[in-house]
C-alpha atoms as a PDB file:
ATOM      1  CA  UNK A   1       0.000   0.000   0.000  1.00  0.00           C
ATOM      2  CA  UNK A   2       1.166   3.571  -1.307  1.00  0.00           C
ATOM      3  CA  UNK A   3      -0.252   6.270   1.509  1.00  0.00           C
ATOM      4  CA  UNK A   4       2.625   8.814   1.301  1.00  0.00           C
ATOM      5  CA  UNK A   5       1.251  12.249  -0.009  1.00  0.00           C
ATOM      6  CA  UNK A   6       2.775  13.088  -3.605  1.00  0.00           C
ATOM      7  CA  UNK A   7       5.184  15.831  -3.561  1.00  0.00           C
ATOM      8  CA  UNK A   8       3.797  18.884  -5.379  1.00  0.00           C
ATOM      9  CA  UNK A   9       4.619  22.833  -5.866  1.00  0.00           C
ATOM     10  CA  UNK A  10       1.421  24.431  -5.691  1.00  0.00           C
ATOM     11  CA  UNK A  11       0.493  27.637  -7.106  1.00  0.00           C
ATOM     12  CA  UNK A  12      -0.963  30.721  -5.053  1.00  0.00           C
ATOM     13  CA  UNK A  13      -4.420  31.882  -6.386  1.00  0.00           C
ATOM     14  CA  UNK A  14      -4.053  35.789  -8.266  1.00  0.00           C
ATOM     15  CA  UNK A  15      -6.228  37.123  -5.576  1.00  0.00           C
ATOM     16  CA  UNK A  16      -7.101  39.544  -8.549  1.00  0.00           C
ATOM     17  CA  UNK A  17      -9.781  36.293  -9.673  1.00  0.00           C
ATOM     18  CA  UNK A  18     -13.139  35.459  -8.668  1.00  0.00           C
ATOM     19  CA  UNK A  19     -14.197  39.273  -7.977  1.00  0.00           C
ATOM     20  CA  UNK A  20     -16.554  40.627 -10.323  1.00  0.00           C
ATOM     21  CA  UNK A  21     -19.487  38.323 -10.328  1.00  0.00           C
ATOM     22  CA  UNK A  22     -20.366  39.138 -13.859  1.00  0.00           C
ATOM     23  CA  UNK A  23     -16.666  39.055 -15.833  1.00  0.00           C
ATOM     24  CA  UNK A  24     -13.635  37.098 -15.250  1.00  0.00           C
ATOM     25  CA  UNK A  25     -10.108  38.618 -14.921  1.00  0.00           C
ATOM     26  CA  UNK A  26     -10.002  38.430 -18.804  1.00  0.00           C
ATOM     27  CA  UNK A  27     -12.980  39.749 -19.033  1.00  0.00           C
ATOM     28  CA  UNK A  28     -14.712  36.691 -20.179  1.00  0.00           C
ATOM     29  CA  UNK A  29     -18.551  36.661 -19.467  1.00  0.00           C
ATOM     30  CA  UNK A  30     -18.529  34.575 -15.822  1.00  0.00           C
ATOM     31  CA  UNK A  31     -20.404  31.335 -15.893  1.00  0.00           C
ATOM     32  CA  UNK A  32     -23.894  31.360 -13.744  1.00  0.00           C
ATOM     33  CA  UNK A  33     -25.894  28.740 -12.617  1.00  0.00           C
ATOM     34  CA  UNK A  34     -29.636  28.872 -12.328  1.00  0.00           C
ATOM     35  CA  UNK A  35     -31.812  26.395  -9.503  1.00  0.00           C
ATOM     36  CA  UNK A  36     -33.966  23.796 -11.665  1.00  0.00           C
ATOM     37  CA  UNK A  37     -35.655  22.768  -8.211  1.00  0.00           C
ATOM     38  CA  UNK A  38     -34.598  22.290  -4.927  1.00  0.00           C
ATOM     39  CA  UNK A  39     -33.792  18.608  -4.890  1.00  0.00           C
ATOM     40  CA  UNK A  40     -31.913  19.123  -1.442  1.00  0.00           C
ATOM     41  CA  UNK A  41     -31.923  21.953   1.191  1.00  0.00           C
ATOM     42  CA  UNK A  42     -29.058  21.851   3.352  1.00  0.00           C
ATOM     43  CA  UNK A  43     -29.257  22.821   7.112  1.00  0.00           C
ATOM     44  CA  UNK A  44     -25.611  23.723   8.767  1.00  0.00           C
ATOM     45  CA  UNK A  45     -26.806  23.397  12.643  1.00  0.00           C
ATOM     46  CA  UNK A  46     -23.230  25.144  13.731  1.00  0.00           C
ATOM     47  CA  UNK A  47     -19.870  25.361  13.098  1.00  0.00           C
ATOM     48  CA  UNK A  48     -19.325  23.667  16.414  1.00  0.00           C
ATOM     49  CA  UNK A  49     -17.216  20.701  16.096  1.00  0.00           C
ATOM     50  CA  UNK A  50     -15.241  18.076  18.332  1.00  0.00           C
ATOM     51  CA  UNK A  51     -12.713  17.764  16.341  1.00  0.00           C
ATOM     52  CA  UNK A  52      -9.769  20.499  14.304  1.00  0.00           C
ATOM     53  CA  UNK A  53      -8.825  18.799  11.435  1.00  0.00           C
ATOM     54  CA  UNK A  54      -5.779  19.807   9.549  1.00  0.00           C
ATOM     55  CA  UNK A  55      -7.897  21.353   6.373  1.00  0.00           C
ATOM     56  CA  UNK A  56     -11.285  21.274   7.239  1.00  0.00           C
ATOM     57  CA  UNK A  57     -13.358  23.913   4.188  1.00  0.00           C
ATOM     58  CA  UNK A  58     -15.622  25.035   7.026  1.00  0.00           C
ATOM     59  CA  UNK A  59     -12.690  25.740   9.561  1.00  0.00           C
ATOM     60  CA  UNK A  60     -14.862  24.020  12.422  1.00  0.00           C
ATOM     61  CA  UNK A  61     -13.473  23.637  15.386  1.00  0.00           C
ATOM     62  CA  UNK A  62     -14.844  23.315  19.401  1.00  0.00           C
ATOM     63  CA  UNK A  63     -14.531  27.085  19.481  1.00  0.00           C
ATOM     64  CA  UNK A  64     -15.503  27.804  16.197  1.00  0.00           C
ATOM     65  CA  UNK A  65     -19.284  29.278  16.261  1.00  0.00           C
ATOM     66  CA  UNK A  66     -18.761  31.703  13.147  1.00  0.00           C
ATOM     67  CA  UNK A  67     -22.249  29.677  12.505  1.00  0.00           C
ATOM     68  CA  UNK A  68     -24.368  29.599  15.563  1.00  0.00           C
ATOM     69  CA  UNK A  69     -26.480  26.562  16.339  1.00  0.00           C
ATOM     70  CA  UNK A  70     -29.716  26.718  14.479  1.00  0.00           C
ATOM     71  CA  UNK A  71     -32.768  25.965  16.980  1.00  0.00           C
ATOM     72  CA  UNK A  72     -35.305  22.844  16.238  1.00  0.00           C
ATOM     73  CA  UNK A  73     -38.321  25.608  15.534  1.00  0.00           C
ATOM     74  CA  UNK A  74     -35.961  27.843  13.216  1.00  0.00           C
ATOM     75  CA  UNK A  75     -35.557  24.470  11.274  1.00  0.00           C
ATOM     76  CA  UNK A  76     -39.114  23.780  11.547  1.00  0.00           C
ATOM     77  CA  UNK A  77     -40.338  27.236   9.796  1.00  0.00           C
ATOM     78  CA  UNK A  78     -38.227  26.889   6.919  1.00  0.00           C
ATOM     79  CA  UNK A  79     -39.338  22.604   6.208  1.00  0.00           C
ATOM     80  CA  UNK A  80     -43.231  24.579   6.425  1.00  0.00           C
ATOM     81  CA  UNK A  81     -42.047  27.059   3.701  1.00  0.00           C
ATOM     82  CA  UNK A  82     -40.420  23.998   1.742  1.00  0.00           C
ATOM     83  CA  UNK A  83     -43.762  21.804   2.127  1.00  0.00           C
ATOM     84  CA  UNK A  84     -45.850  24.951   1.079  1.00  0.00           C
ATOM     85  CA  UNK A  85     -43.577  25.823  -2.672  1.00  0.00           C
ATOM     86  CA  UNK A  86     -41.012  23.396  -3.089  1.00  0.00           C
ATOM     87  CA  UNK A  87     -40.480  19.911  -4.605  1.00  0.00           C
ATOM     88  CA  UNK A  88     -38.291  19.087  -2.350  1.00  0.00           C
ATOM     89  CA  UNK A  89     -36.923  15.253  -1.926  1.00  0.00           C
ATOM     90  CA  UNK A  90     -34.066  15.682   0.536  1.00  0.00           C
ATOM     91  CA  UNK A  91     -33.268  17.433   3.896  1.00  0.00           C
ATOM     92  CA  UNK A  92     -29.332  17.246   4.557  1.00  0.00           C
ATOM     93  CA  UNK A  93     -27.608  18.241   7.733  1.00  0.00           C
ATOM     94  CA  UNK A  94     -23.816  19.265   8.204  1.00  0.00           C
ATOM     95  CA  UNK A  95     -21.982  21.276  10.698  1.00  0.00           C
ATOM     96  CA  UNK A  96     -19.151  21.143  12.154  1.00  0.00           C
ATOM     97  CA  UNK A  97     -21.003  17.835  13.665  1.00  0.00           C
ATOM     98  CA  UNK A  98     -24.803  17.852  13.727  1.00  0.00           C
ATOM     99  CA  UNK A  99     -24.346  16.020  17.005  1.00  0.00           C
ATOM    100  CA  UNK A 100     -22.972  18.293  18.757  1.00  0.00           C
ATOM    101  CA  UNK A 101     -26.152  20.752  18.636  1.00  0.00           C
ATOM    102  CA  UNK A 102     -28.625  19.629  21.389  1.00  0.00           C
ATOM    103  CA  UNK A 103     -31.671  20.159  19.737  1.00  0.00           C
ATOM    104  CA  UNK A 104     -30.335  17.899  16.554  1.00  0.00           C
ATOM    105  CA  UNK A 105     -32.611  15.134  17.481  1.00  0.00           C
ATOM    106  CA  UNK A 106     -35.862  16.553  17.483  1.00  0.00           C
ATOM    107  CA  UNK A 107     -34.584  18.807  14.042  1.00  0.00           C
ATOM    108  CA  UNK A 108     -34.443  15.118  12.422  1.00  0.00           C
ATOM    109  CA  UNK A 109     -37.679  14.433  14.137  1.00  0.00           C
ATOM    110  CA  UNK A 110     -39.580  16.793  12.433  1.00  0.00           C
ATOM    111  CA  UNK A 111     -37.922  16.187   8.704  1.00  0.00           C
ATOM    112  CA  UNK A 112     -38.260  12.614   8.626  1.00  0.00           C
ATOM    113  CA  UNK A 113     -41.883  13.028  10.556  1.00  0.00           C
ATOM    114  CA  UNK A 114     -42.593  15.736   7.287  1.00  0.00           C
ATOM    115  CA  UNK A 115     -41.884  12.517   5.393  1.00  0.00           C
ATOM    116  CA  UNK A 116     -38.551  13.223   3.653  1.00  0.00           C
ATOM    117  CA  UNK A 117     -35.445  10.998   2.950  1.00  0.00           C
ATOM    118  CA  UNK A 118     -32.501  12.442   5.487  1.00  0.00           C
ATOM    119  CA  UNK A 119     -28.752  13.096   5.071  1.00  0.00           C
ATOM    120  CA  UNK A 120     -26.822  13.611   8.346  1.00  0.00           C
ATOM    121  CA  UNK A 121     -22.964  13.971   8.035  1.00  0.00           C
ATOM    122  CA  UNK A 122     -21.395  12.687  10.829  1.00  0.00           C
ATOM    123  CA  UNK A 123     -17.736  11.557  12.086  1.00  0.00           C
ATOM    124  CA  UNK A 124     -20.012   9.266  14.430  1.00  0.00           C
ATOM    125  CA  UNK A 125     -17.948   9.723  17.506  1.00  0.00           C
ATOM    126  CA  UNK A 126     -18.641  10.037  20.895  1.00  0.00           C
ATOM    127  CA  UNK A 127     -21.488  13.052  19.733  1.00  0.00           C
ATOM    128  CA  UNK A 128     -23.677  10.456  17.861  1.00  0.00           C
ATOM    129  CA  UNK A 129     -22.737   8.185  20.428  1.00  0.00           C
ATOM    130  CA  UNK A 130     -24.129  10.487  23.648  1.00  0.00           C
ATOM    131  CA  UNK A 131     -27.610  10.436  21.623  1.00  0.00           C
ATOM    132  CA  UNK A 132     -27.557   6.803  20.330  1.00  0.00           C
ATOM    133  CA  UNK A 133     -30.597   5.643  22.221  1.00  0.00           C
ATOM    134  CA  UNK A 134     -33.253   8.928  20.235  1.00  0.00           C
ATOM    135  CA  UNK A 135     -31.247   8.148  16.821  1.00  0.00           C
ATOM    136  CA  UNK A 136     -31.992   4.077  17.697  1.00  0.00           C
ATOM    137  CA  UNK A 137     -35.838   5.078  17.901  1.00  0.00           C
ATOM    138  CA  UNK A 138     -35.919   7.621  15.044  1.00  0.00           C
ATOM    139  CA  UNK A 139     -34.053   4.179  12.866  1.00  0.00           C
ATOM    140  CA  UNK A 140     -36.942   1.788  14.368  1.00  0.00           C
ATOM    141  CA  UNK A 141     -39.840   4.387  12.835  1.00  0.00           C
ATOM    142  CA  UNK A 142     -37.992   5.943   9.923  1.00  0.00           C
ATOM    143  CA  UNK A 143     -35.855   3.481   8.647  1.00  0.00           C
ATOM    144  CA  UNK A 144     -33.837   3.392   5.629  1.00  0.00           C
ATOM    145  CA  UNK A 145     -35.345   7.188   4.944  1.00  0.00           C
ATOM    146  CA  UNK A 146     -32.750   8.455   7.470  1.00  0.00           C
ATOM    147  CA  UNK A 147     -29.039   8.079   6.425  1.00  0.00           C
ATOM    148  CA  UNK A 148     -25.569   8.789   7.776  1.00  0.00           C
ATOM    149  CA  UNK A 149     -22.721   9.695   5.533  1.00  0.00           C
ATOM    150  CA  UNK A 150     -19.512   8.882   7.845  1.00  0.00           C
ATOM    151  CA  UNK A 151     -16.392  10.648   7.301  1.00  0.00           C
ATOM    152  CA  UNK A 152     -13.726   8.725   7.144  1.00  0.00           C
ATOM    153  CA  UNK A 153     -10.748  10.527   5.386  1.00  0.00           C
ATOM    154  CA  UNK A 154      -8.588   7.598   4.757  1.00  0.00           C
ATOM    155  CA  UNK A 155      -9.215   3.887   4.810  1.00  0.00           C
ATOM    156  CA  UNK A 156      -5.487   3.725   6.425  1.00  0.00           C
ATOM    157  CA  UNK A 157      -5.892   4.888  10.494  1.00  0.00           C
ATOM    158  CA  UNK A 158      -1.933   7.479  10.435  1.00  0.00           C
ATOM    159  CA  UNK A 159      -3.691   9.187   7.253  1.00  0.00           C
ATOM    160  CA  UNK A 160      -6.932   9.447   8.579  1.00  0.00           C
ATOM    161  CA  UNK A 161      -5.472  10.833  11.774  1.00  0.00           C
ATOM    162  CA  UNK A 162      -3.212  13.002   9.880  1.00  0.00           C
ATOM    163  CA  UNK A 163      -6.041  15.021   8.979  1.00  0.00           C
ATOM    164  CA  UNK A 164      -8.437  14.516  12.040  1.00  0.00           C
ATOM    165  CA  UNK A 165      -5.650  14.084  15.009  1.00  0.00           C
ATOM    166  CA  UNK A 166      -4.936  11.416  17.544  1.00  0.00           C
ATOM    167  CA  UNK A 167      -6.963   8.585  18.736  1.00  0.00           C
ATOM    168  CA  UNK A 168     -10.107   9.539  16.119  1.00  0.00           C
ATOM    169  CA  UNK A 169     -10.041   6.627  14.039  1.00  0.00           C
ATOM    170  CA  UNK A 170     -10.625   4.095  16.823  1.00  0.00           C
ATOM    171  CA  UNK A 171     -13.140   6.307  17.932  1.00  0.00           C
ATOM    172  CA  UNK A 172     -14.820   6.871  14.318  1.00  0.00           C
ATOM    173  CA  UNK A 173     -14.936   3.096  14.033  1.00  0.00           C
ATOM    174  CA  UNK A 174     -16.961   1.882  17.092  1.00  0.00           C
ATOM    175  CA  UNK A 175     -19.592   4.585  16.245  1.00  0.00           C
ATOM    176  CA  UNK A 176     -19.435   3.183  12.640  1.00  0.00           C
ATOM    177  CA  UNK A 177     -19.523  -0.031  13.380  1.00  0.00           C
ATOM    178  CA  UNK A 178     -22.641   0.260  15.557  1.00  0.00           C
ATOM    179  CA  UNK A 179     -24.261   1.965  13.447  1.00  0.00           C
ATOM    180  CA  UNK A 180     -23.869  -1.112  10.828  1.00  0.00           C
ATOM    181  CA  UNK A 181     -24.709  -3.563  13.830  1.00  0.00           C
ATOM    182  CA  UNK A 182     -27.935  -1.908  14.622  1.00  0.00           C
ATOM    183  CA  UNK A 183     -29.174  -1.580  10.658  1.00  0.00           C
ATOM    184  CA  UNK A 184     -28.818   1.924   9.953  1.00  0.00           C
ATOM    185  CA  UNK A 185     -28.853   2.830   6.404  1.00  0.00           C
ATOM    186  CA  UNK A 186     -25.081   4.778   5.895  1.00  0.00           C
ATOM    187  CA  UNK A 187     -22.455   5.572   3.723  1.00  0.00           C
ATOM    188  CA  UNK A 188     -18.902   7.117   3.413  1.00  0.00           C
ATOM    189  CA  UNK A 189     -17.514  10.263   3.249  1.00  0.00           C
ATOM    190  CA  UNK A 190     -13.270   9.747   1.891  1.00  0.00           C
ATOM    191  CA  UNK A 191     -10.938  11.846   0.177  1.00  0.00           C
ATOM    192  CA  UNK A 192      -8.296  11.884  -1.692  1.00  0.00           C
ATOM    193  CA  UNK A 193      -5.713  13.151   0.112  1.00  0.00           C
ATOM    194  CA  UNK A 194      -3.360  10.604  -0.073  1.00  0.00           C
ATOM    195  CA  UNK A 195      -3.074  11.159  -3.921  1.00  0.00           C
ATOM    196  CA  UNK A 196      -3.333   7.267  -4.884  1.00  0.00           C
ATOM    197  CA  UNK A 197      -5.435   6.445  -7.880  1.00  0.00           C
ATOM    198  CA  UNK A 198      -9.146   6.136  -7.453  1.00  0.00           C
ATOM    199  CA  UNK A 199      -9.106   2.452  -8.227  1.00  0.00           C
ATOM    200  CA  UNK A 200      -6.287   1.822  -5.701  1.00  0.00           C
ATOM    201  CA  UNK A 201      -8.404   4.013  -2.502  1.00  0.00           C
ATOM    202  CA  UNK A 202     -11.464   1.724  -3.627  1.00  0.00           C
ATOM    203  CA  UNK A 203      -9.784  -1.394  -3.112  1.00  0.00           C
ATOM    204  CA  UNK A 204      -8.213  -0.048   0.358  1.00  0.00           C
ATOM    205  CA  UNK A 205     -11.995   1.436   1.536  1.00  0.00           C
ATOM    206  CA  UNK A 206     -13.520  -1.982   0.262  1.00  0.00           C
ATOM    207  CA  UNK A 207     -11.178  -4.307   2.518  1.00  0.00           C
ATOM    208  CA  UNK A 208     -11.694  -1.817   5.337  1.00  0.00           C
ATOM    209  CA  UNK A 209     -15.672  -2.821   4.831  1.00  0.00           C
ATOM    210  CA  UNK A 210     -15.477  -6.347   4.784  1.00  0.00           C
ATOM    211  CA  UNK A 211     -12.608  -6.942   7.345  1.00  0.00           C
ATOM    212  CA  UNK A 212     -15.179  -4.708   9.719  1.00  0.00           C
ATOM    213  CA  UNK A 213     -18.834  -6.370   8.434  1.00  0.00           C
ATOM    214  CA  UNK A 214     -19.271  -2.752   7.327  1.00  0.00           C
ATOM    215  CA  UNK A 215     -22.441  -2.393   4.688  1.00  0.00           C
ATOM    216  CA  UNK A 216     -20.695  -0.649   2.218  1.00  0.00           C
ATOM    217  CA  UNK A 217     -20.245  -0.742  -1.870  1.00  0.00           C
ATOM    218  CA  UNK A 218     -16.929   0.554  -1.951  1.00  0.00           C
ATOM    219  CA  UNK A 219     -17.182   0.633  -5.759  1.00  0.00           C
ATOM    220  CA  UNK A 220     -20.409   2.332  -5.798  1.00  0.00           C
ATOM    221  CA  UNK A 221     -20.016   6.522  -6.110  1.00  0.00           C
ATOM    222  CA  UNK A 222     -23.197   7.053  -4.174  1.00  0.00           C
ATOM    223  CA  UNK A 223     -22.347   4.740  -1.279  1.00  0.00           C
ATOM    224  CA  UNK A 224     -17.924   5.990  -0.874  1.00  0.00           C
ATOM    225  CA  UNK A 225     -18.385   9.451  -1.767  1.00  0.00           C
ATOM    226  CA  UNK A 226     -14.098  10.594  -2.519  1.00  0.00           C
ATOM    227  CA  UNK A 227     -14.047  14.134  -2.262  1.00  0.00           C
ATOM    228  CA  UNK A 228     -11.431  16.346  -4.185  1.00  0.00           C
ATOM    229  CA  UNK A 229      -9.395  18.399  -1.597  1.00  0.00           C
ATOM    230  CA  UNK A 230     -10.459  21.853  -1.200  1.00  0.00           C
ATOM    231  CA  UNK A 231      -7.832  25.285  -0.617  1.00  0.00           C
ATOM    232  CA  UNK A 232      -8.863  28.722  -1.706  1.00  0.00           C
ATOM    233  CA  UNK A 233      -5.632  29.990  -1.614  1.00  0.00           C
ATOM    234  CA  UNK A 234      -4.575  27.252  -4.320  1.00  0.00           C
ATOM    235  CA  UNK A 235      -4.727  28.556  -8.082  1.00  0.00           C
ATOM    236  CA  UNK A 236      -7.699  27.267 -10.360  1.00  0.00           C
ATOM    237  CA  UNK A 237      -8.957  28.384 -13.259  1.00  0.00           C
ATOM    238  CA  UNK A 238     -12.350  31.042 -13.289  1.00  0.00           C
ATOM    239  CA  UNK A 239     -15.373  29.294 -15.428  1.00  0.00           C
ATOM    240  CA  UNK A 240     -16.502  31.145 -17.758  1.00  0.00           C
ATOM    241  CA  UNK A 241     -19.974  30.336 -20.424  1.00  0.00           C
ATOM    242  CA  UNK A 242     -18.164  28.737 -22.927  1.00  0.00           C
ATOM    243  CA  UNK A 243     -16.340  26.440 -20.798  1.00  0.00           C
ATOM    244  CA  UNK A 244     -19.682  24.478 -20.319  1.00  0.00           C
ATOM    245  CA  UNK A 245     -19.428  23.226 -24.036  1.00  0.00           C
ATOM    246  CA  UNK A 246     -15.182  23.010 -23.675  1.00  0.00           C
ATOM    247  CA  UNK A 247     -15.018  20.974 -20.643  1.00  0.00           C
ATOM    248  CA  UNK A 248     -18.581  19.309 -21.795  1.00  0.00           C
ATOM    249  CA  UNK A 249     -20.259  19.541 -18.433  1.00  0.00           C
ATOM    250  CA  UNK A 250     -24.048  21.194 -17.822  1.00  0.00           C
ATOM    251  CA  UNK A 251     -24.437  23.658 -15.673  1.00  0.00           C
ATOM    252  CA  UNK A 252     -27.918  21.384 -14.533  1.00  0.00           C
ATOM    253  CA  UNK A 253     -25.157  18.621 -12.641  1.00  0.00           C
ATOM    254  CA  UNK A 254     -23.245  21.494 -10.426  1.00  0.00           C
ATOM    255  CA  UNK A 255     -24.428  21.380  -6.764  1.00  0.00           C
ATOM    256  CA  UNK A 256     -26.147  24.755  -6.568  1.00  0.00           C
ATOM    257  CA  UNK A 257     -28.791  23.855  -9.407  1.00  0.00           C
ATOM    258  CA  UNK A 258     -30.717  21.357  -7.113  1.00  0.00           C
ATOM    259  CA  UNK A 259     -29.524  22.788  -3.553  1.00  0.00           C
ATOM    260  CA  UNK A 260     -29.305  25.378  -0.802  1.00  0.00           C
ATOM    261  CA  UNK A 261     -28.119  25.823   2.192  1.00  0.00           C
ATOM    262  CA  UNK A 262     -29.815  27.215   5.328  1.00  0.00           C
ATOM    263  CA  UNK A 263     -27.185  28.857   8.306  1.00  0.00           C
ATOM    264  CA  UNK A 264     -27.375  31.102  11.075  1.00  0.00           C
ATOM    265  CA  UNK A 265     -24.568  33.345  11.341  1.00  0.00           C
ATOM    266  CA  UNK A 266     -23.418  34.832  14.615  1.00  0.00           C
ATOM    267  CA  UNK A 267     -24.844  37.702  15.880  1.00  0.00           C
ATOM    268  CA  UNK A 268     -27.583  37.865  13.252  1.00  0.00           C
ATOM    269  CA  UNK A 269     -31.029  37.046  13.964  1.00  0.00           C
ATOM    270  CA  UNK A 270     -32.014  35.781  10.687  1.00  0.00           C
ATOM    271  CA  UNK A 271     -31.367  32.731   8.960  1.00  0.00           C
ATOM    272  CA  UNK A 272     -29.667  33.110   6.228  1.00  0.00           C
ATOM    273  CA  UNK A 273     -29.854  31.045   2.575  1.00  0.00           C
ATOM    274  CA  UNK A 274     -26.467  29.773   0.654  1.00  0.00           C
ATOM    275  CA  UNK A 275     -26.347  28.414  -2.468  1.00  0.00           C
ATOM    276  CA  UNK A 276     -24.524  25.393  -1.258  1.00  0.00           C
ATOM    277  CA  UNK A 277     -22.800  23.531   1.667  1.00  0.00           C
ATOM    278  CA  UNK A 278     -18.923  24.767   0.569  1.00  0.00           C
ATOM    279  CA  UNK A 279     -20.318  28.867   0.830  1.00  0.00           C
ATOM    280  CA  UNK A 280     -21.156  29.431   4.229  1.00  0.00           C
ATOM    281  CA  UNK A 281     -19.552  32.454   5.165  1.00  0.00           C
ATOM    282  CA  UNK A 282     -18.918  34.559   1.969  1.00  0.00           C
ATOM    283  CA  UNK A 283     -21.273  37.877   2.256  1.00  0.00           C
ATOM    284  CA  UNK A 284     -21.083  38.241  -1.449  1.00  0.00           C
ATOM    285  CA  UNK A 285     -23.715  34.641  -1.521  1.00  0.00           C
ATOM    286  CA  UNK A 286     -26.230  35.665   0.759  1.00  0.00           C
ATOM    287  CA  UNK A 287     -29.576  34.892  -0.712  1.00  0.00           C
ATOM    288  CA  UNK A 288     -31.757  36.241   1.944  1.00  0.00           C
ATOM    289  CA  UNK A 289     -33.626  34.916   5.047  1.00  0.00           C
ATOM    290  CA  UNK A 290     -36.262  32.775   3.299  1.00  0.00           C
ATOM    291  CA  UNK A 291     -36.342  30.072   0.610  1.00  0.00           C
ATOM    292  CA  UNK A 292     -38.305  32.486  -1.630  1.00  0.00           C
ATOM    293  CA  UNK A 293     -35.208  34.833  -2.003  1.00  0.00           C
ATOM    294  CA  UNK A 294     -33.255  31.962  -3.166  1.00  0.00           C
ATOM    295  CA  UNK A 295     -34.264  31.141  -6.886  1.00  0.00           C
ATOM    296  CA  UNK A 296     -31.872  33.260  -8.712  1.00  0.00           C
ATOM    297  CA  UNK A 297     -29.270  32.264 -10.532  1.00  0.00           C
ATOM    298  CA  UNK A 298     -25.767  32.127  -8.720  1.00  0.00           C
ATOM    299  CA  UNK A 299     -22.367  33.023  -9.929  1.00  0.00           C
ATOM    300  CA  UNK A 300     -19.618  31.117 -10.388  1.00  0.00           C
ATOM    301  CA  UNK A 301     -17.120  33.368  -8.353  1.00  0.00           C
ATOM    302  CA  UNK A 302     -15.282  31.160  -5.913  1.00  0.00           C
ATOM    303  CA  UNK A 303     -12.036  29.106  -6.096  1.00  0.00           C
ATOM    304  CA  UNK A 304     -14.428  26.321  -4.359  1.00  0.00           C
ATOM    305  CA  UNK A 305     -17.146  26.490  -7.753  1.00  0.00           C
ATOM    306  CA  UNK A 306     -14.066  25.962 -10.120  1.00  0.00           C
ATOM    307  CA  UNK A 307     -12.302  23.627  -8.459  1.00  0.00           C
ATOM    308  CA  UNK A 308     -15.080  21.510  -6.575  1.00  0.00           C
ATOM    309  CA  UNK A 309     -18.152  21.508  -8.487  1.00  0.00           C
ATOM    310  CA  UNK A 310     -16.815  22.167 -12.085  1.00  0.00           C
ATOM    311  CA  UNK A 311     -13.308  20.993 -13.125  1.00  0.00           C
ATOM    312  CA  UNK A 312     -12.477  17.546 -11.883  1.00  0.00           C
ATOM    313  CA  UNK A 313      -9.162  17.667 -13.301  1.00  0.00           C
ATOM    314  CA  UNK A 314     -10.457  19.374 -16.257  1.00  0.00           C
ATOM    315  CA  UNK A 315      -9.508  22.180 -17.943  1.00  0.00           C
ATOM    316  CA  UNK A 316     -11.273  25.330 -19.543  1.00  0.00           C
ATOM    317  CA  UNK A 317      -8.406  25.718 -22.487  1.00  0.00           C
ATOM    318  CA  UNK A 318      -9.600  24.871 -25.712  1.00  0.00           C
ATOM    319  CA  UNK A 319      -6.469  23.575 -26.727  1.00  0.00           C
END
C-alpha cells in the first residue's frame, strides 16, 4: 500500500480572480448557474465541532461558532415554507457535527416526521454516540429514509489521523460499526488526500468494509463518496460560459442547481440562505432569510465552484 502524499509545488491563487461576479479577470462573461428545483436543502446546525482537522473547508473547530447553532423551531419554519412551494426530496444536515447541537434530534424528528429521505454527516464519535438511544428510535420508525454519511478521510488509520488528530479513528470506528450492527442505512464520506489512484483508494476502503462487516459498496459513487481536496488559496482556473461546451459539463449537474443551504450566522437574527454547503460564510452569496429569495441564478465566483463543483481535473483551455 502507497499512503505517502505526492510531492507537489502548488500555485498561489491571483487574488485579482473570482471578484466581479459578472466578468472574469479576462474579461470573459462569468459562468452562472440557475436552480432547476430544490432537490436538497441543506441545514448547517453550527460550526461547532469536536474535532480540528488539519484542512477542514468550514474551519470548524470546538470554538468555532462563526455559525451559531440553528434551533429545532428555526428548522421547523423553513421545512413549512419547503412543504408549502417546493419539490423538495431531501433534507441534509452538516456542521461542524450535527451532534454536537442539542436540539439535533428533534430537528431530524420533524424532517423525517414531514416525510422526507434524510442526510446527516457525521464523524459518528462520541457526539452520535451520547444520543444513540433517540437516533436508535428515530431508525426503528424511519428506517432506511434516514441516512448517515460517515467521514472517514482515509481507509489507512496514520492518514486518517493526519487530517483529524490522535486517537479519532478508533473512535470513528466503534460509532461506525454500531451503526452497521444496529441496521442503519449509511455511507462514506473519503478523500483523496493521499493522492493514490481512485481504483487503488477503492480497493483499500472496500477491505476496510469487509474486514469490519461494514455495509458498504466501496465501488459504488453514491455509497464511498471521494471528495477532491479543497484550498482557496490554491490557483484554479475562473469558469466562464463557454467552458460548459469546452469541458462538456451542464451547468444542470453542479451542486447549486438542485440545492441550498440554510445557516445562522453569529450575531444575526435571521437565517440566512447559501447556495450550497462549501459557501457558508462569503457575504457576497447571501440569498436572503427565506427560501423564496433563493431562486436566482448564482455566480460562479469562488475558487471552491471551479475547483469543486466544475473541473475535476479538467480544464477550460480549448487547446
Amino acid at each position: 500500500m502507497n499512503s505517502a502524499v505526492p510531492n507537489r509545488m502548488p500555485v498561489a491563487l491571483d487574488r485579482a480572480k473570482f471578484n466581479d461576479p459578472n466578468l472574469t479577470l479576462d474579461n470573459q462573461p462569468r459562468a452562472f448557474v440557475g436552480l432547476q428545483n430544490l432537490d436538497t436543502l441543506w441545514f448547517n446546525t453550527g460550526t461547532i465541532c469536536n474535532l480540528t482537522c488539519t484542512n477542514c473547508y468550514i474551519e470548524s473547530t470546538p470554538s468555532n461558532d462563526r455559525l451559531a447553532f440553528l434551533r429545532a423551531d428555526e428548522v421547523g419554519t423553513i421545512l413549512a415554507e419547503l412543504q408549502t412551494d417546493w419539490r423538495t426530496l431531501e433534507i441534509g444536515f452538516t456542521g461542524g457535527e450535527p451532534f454536537m447541537n442539542p436540539d439535533f434530534l428533534a430537528m431530524l424528528g420533524d424532517a423525517l416526521g414531514r416525510g422526507y429521505q434524510v442526510l446527516v454527516l457525521t464523524n459518528a464519535m462520541r457526539p452520535m454516540m451520547k444520543m444513540a438511544n433517540g437516533l436508535l428510535a428515530l431508525r426503528q420508525e424511519h428506517g432506511n429514509r434516514l441516512c448517515l454519511r460517515v467521514s472517514m478521510d482515509h481507509y489507512a488509520p496514520d492518514l486518517h489521523e493526519l487530517e483529524r488528530g490522535r486517537h479519532s479513528w478508533q473512535r470513528m470506528l466503534e460509532g461506525l460499526t454500531w451503526l452497521a450492527e444496529n441496521g442503519f442505512n449509511i455511507n462514506i464520506a473519503g478523500r483523496t488526500l493521499s493522492g493514490e489512484d481512485e481504483d487503488i483508494l477503492r480497493q483499500g476502503y472496500g477491505r476496510l468494509f469487509a474486514a469490519n462487516r461494514i455495509p458498504v459498496d466501496a465501488e459504488d459513487p453514491a455509497a464511498l463518496v471521494l471528495f477532491p481536496e479543497m484550498d482557496e488559496d490554491l490557483d484554479v482556473p475562473e469558469i466562464t460560459t463557454a467552458c460548459w461546451s469546452i469541458l462538456d459539463v451542464s451547468p444542470k449537474a453542479m451542486m447549486c442547481a438542485t440545492s441550498r443551504m440554510v445557516v445562522k450566522h453569529k450575531g444575526d437574527t435571521d437565517l440566512t440562505v447559501m447556495p450550497c454547503t462549501l459557501l457558508p460564510y462569503d457575504a457576497r452569496f447571501r440569498m436572503g432569510s427565506s427560501l423564496a429569495s433563493a431562486n436566482t441564478a448564482v455566480p460562479l465566483n469562488h475558487p471552491h465552484c471551479a475547483r469543486f463543483c466544475v473541473l475535476g481535473g479538467g480544464s477550460c483551455s480549448a487547446g
